[in-house]
C-alpha atoms as a PDB file:
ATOM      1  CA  UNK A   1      -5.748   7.929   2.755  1.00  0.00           C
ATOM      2  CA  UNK A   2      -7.734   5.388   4.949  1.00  0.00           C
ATOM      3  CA  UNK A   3     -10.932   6.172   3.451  1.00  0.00           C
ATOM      4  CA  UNK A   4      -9.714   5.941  -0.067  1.00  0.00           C
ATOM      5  CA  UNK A   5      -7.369   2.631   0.253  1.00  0.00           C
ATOM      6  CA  UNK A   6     -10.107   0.594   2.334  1.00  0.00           C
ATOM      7  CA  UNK A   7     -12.765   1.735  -0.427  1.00  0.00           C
ATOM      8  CA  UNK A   8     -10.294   1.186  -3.494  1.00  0.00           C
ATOM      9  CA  UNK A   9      -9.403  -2.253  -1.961  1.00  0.00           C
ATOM     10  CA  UNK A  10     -13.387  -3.475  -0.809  1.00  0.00           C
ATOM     11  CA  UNK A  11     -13.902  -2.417  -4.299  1.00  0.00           C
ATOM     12  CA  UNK A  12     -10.962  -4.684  -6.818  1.00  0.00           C
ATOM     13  CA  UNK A  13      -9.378   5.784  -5.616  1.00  0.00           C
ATOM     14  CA  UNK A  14      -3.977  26.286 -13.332  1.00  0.00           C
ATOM     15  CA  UNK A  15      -4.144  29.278 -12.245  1.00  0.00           C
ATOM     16  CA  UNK A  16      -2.715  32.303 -10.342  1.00  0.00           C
ATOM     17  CA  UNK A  17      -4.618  34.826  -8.780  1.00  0.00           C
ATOM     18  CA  UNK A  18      -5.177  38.183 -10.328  1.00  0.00           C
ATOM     19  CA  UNK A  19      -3.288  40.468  -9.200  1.00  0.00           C
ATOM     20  CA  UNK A  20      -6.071  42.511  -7.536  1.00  0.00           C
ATOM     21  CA  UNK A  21      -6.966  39.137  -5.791  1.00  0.00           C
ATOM     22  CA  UNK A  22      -5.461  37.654  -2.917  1.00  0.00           C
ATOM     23  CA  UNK A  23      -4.035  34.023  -3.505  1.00  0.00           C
ATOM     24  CA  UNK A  24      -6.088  32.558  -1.062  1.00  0.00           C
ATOM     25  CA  UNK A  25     -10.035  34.270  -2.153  1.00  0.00           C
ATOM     26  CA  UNK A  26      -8.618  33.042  -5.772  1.00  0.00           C
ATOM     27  CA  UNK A  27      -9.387  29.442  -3.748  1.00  0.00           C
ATOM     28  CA  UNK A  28     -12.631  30.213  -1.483  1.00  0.00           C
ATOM     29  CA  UNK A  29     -15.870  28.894  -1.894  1.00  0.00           C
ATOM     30  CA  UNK A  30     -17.482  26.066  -1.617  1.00  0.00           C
ATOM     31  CA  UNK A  31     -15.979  23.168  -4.226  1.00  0.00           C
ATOM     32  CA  UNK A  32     -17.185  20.187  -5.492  1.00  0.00           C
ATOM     33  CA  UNK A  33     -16.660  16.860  -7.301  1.00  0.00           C
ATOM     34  CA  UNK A  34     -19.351  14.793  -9.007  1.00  0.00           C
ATOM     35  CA  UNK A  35     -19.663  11.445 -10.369  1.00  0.00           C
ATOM     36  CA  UNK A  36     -23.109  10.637 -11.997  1.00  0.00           C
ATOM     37  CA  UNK A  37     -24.761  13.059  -9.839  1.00  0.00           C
ATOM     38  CA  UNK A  38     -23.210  11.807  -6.432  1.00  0.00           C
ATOM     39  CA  UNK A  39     -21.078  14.984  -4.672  1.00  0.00           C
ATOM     40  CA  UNK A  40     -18.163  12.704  -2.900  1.00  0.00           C
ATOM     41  CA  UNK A  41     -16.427  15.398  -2.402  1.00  0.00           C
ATOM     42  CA  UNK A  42     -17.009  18.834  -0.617  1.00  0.00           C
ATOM     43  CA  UNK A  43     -14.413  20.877   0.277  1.00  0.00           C
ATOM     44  CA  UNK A  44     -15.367  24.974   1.970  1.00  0.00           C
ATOM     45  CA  UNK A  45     -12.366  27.315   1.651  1.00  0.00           C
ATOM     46  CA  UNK A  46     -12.265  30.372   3.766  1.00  0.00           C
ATOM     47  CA  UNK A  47      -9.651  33.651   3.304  1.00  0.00           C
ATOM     48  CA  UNK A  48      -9.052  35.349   6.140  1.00  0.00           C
ATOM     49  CA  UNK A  49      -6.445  37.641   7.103  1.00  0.00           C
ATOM     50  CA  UNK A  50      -4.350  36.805   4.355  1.00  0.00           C
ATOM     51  CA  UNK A  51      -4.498  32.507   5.494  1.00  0.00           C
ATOM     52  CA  UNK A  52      -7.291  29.910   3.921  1.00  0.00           C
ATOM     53  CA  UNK A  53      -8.766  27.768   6.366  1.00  0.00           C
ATOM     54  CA  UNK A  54     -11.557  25.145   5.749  1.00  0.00           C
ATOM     55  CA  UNK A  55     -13.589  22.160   6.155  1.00  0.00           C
ATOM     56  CA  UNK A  56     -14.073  18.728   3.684  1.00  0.00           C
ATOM     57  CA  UNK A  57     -15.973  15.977   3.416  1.00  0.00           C
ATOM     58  CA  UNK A  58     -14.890  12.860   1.311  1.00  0.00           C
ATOM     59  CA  UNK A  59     -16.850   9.867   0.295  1.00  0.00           C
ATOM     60  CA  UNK A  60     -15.339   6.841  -0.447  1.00  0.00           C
ATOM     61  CA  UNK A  61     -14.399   6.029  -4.282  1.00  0.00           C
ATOM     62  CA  UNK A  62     -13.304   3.234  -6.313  1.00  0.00           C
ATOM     63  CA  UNK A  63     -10.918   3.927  -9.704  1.00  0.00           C
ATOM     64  CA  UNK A  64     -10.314   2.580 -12.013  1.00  0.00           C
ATOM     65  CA  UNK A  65      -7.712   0.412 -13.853  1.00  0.00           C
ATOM     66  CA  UNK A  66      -6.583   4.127 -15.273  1.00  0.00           C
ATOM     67  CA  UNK A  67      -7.177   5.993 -11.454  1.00  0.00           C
ATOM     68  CA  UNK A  68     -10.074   7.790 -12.978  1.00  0.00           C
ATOM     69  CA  UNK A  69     -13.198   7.511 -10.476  1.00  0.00           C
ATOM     70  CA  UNK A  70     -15.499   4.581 -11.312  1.00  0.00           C
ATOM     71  CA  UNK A  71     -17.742   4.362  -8.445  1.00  0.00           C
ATOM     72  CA  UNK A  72     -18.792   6.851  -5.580  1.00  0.00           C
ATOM     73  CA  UNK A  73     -20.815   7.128  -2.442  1.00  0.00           C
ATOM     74  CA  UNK A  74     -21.885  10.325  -1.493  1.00  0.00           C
ATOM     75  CA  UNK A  75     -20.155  13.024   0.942  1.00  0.00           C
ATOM     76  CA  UNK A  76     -20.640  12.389   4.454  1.00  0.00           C
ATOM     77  CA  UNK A  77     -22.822  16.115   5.605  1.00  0.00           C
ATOM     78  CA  UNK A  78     -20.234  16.671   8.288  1.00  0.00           C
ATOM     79  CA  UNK A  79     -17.236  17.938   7.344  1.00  0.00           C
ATOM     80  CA  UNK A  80     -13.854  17.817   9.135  1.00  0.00           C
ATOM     81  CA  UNK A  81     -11.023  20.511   9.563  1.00  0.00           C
ATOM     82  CA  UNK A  82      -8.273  21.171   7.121  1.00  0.00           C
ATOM     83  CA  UNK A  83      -4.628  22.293   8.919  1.00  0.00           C
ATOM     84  CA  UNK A  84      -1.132  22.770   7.309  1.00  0.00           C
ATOM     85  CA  UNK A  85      -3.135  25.039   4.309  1.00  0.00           C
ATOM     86  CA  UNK A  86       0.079  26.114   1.958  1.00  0.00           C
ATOM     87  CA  UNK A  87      -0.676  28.506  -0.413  1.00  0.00           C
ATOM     88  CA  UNK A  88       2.443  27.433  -3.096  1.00  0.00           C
ATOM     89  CA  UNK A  89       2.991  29.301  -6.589  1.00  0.00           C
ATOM     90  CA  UNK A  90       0.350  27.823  -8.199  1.00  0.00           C
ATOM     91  CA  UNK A  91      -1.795  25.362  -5.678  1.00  0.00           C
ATOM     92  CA  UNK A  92      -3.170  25.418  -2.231  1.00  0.00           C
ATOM     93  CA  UNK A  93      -1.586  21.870  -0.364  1.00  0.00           C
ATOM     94  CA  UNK A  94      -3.452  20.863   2.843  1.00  0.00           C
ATOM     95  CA  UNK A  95      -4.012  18.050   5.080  1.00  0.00           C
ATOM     96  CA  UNK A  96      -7.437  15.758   6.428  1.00  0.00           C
ATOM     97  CA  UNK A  97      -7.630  13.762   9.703  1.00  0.00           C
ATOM     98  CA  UNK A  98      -9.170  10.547   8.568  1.00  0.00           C
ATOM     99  CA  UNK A  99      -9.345   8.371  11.874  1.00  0.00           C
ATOM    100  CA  UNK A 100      -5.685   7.535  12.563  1.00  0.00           C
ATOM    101  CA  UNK A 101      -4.458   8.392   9.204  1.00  0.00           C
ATOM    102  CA  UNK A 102      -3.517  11.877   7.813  1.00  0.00           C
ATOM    103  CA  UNK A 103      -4.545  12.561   4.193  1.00  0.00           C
ATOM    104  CA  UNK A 104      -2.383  15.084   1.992  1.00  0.00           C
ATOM    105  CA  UNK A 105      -3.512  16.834  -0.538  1.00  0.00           C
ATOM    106  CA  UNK A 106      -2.719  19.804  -3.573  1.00  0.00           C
ATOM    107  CA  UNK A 107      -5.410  21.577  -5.394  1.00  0.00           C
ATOM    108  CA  UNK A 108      -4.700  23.503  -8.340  1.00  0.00           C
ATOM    109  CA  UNK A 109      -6.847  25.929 -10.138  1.00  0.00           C
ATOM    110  CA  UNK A 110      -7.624  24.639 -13.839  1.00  0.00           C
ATOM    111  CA  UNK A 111      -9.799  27.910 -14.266  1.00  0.00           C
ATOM    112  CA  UNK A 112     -12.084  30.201 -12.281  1.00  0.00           C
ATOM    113  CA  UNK A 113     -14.502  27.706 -11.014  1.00  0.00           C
ATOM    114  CA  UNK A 114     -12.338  24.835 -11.792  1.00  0.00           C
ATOM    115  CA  UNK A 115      -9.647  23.185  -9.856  1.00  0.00           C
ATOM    116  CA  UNK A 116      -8.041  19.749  -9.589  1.00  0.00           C
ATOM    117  CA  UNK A 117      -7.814  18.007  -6.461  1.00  0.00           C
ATOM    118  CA  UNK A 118      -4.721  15.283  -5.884  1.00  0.00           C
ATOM    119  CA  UNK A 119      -4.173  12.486  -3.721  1.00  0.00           C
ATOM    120  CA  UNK A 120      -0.205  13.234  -2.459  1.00  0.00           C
ATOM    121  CA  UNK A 121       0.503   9.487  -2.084  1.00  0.00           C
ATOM    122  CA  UNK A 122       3.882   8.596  -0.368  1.00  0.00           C
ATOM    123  CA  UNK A 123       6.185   5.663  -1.536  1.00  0.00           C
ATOM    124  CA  UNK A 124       4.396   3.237   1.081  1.00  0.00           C
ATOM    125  CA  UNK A 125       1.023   4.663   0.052  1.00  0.00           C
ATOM    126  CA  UNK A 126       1.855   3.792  -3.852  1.00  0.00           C
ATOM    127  CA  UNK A 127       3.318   0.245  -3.311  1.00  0.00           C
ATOM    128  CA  UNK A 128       0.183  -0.614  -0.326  1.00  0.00           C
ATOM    129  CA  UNK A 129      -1.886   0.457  -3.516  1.00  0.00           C
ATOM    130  CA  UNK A 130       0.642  -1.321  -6.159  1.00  0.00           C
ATOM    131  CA  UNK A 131       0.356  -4.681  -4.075  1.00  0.00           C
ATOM    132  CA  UNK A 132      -3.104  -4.605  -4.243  1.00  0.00           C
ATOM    133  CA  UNK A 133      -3.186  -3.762  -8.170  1.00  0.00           C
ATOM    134  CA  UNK A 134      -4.783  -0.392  -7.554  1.00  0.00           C
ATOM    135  CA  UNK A 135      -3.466   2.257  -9.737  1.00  0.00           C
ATOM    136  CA  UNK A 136      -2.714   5.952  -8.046  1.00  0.00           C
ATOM    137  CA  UNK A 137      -6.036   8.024  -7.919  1.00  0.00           C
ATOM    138  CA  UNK A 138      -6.076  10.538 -10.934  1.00  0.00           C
ATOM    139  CA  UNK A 139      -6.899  13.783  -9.699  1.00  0.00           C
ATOM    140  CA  UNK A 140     -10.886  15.042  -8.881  1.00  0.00           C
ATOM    141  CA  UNK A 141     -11.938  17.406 -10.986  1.00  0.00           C
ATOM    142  CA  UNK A 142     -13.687  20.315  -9.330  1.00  0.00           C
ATOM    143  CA  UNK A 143     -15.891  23.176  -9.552  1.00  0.00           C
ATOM    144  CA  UNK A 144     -16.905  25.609  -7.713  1.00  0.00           C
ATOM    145  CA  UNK A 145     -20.434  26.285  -6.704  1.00  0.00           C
ATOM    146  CA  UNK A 146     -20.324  28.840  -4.244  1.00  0.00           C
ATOM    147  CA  UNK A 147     -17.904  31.908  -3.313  1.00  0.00           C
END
Protein backbone atom coordinates (compact mmCIF):
# COMPACT_ATOMS: atom_id res chain seq x y z
CA UNK A 1 0.00 0.00 0.00
CA UNK A 2 2.98 2.41 0.71
CA UNK A 3 3.91 2.74 -2.77
CA UNK A 4 0.45 3.42 -3.97
CA UNK A 5 -0.80 5.94 -1.03
CA UNK A 6 2.58 8.07 -1.09
CA UNK A 7 2.19 8.20 -5.06
CA UNK A 8 -1.74 8.79 -4.99
CA UNK A 9 -1.12 11.52 -2.31
CA UNK A 10 2.35 13.37 -4.10
CA UNK A 11 0.02 13.23 -6.95
CA UNK A 12 -3.78 15.22 -5.65
CA UNK A 13 -3.99 4.67 -7.08
CA UNK A 14 -13.55 -14.41 -14.41
CA UNK A 15 -12.64 -17.44 -14.81
CA UNK A 16 -12.15 -21.05 -13.57
CA UNK A 17 -9.75 -23.33 -14.78
CA UNK A 18 -10.59 -26.05 -17.20
CA UNK A 19 -10.98 -28.90 -15.87
CA UNK A 20 -7.92 -30.54 -17.51
CA UNK A 21 -5.99 -27.50 -16.02
CA UNK A 22 -4.76 -27.06 -12.69
CA UNK A 23 -6.11 -23.82 -10.87
CA UNK A 24 -2.90 -22.47 -10.39
CA UNK A 25 -1.18 -22.93 -14.46
CA UNK A 26 -4.85 -21.33 -15.27
CA UNK A 27 -2.77 -18.17 -13.44
CA UNK A 28 1.05 -18.61 -14.64
CA UNK A 29 2.85 -16.51 -16.82
CA UNK A 30 4.13 -13.51 -16.92
CA UNK A 31 1.20 -10.56 -16.51
CA UNK A 32 1.05 -7.18 -17.22
CA UNK A 33 -0.64 -3.77 -16.89
CA UNK A 34 -0.17 -0.81 -19.23
CA UNK A 35 -0.98 2.73 -19.23
CA UNK A 36 0.03 4.65 -22.47
CA UNK A 37 2.72 2.28 -23.10
CA UNK A 38 4.32 2.38 -19.50
CA UNK A 39 4.24 -1.51 -17.88
CA UNK A 40 3.72 -0.41 -13.96
CA UNK A 41 2.95 -3.47 -13.25
CA UNK A 42 4.65 -6.98 -13.67
CA UNK A 43 3.63 -9.71 -11.89
CA UNK A 44 5.50 -13.73 -12.84
CA UNK A 45 3.28 -16.59 -11.61
CA UNK A 46 4.80 -19.97 -11.20
CA UNK A 47 2.72 -23.59 -10.64
CA UNK A 48 4.48 -25.95 -9.00
CA UNK A 49 3.49 -28.94 -7.25
CA UNK A 50 0.05 -28.06 -7.16
CA UNK A 51 1.05 -24.19 -5.20
CA UNK A 52 1.69 -20.73 -7.37
CA UNK A 53 4.53 -18.87 -6.25
CA UNK A 54 5.89 -15.60 -7.82
CA UNK A 55 7.55 -12.37 -8.09
CA UNK A 56 6.02 -8.48 -8.87
CA UNK A 57 7.07 -5.36 -9.54
CA UNK A 58 4.79 -2.22 -9.06
CA UNK A 59 5.32 1.30 -10.15
CA UNK A 60 3.80 3.97 -8.56
CA UNK A 61 0.28 5.33 -9.97
CA UNK A 62 -1.95 8.16 -9.54
CA UNK A 63 -6.08 7.66 -10.12
CA UNK A 64 -8.22 9.28 -10.67
CA UNK A 65 -11.29 11.12 -9.23
CA UNK A 66 -13.13 7.63 -10.46
CA UNK A 67 -9.86 5.19 -9.14
CA UNK A 68 -9.15 4.49 -12.74
CA UNK A 69 -5.22 4.96 -13.38
CA UNK A 70 -4.34 8.46 -14.62
CA UNK A 71 -0.70 8.58 -14.42
CA UNK A 72 2.14 5.86 -14.21
CA UNK A 73 5.84 5.41 -13.83
CA UNK A 74 7.23 2.43 -15.04
CA UNK A 75 7.93 -1.05 -13.15
CA UNK A 76 10.92 -1.08 -11.14
CA UNK A 77 13.18 -4.35 -13.19
CA UNK A 78 13.54 -6.05 -9.85
CA UNK A 79 10.86 -7.76 -8.66
CA UNK A 80 10.03 -8.82 -5.08
CA UNK A 81 8.49 -12.14 -3.62
CA UNK A 82 4.84 -12.89 -3.34
CA UNK A 83 3.83 -15.19 0.04
CA UNK A 84 0.33 -16.13 1.43
CA UNK A 85 -0.67 -17.17 -2.58
CA UNK A 86 -4.55 -18.45 -2.04
CA UNK A 87 -5.89 -20.04 -4.80
CA UNK A 88 -9.94 -19.19 -3.85
CA UNK A 89 -12.97 -20.35 -6.19
CA UNK A 90 -12.47 -17.98 -8.62
CA UNK A 91 -9.14 -15.68 -7.84
CA UNK A 92 -5.62 -16.14 -6.74
CA UNK A 93 -5.20 -13.54 -3.32
CA UNK A 94 -1.54 -12.83 -2.38
CA UNK A 95 0.55 -10.50 -0.53
CA UNK A 96 3.82 -7.81 -1.45
CA UNK A 97 6.45 -6.56 1.05
CA UNK A 98 6.62 -2.91 0.26
CA UNK A 99 9.27 -1.51 2.85
CA UNK A 100 7.42 -1.72 6.19
CA UNK A 101 4.06 -2.11 4.74
CA UNK A 102 2.36 -5.34 3.47
CA UNK A 103 0.27 -4.98 0.28
CA UNK A 104 -2.83 -7.42 -0.30
CA UNK A 105 -4.04 -8.27 -3.23
CA UNK A 106 -6.88 -10.63 -5.46
CA UNK A 107 -6.54 -11.29 -9.08
CA UNK A 108 -9.26 -12.66 -10.99
CA UNK A 109 -9.25 -14.08 -14.41
CA UNK A 110 -11.55 -11.89 -16.84
CA UNK A 111 -10.49 -14.38 -19.71
CA UNK A 112 -7.52 -16.44 -20.87
CA UNK A 113 -4.96 -13.77 -21.05
CA UNK A 114 -6.93 -11.40 -19.05
CA UNK A 115 -7.20 -10.88 -15.39
CA UNK A 116 -8.00 -8.05 -12.98
CA UNK A 117 -5.76 -7.12 -10.34
CA UNK A 118 -7.30 -5.38 -6.89
CA UNK A 119 -5.99 -3.32 -4.28
CA UNK A 120 -7.61 -5.23 -0.87
CA UNK A 121 -7.75 -1.92 1.06
CA UNK A 122 -8.63 -2.24 4.84
CA UNK A 123 -10.99 0.25 6.71
CA UNK A 124 -7.82 2.42 7.79
CA UNK A 125 -6.42 2.08 4.27
CA UNK A 126 -9.92 3.54 2.75
CA UNK A 127 -10.43 6.44 5.27
CA UNK A 128 -6.12 7.36 5.10
CA UNK A 129 -7.21 7.51 1.31
CA UNK A 130 -10.85 9.16 2.08
CA UNK A 131 -9.05 11.97 4.22
CA UNK A 132 -6.93 12.75 1.59
CA UNK A 133 -9.87 12.80 -1.15
CA UNK A 134 -8.39 9.85 -2.99
CA UNK A 135 -10.93 7.49 -4.22
CA UNK A 136 -10.17 3.45 -3.81
CA UNK A 137 -7.93 2.24 -6.79
CA UNK A 138 -10.22 0.51 -9.46
CA UNK A 139 -8.78 -2.64 -10.33
CA UNK A 140 -5.58 -3.07 -13.11
CA UNK A 141 -6.51 -4.62 -15.91
CA UNK A 142 -4.15 -7.31 -17.08
CA UNK A 143 -2.91 -9.46 -19.72
CA UNK A 144 -0.87 -11.92 -20.10
CA UNK A 145 2.18 -11.94 -22.24
CA UNK A 146 3.95 -14.91 -21.46
CA UNK A 147 3.06 -18.59 -20.11
Amino acid sequence: MGNLIVAIALAMTVGQAPASQAPGQTYAGTWIAEFTGTTYVRLELEGAAGALRGRISLGNVQVDAQGEVNKADPAPRELTTIFDVTQRTTSIAFSHKDGNDTDHFEMRLVGTEAAELLFILTDEDRKELAADGIPAPKPFRLKKVAR
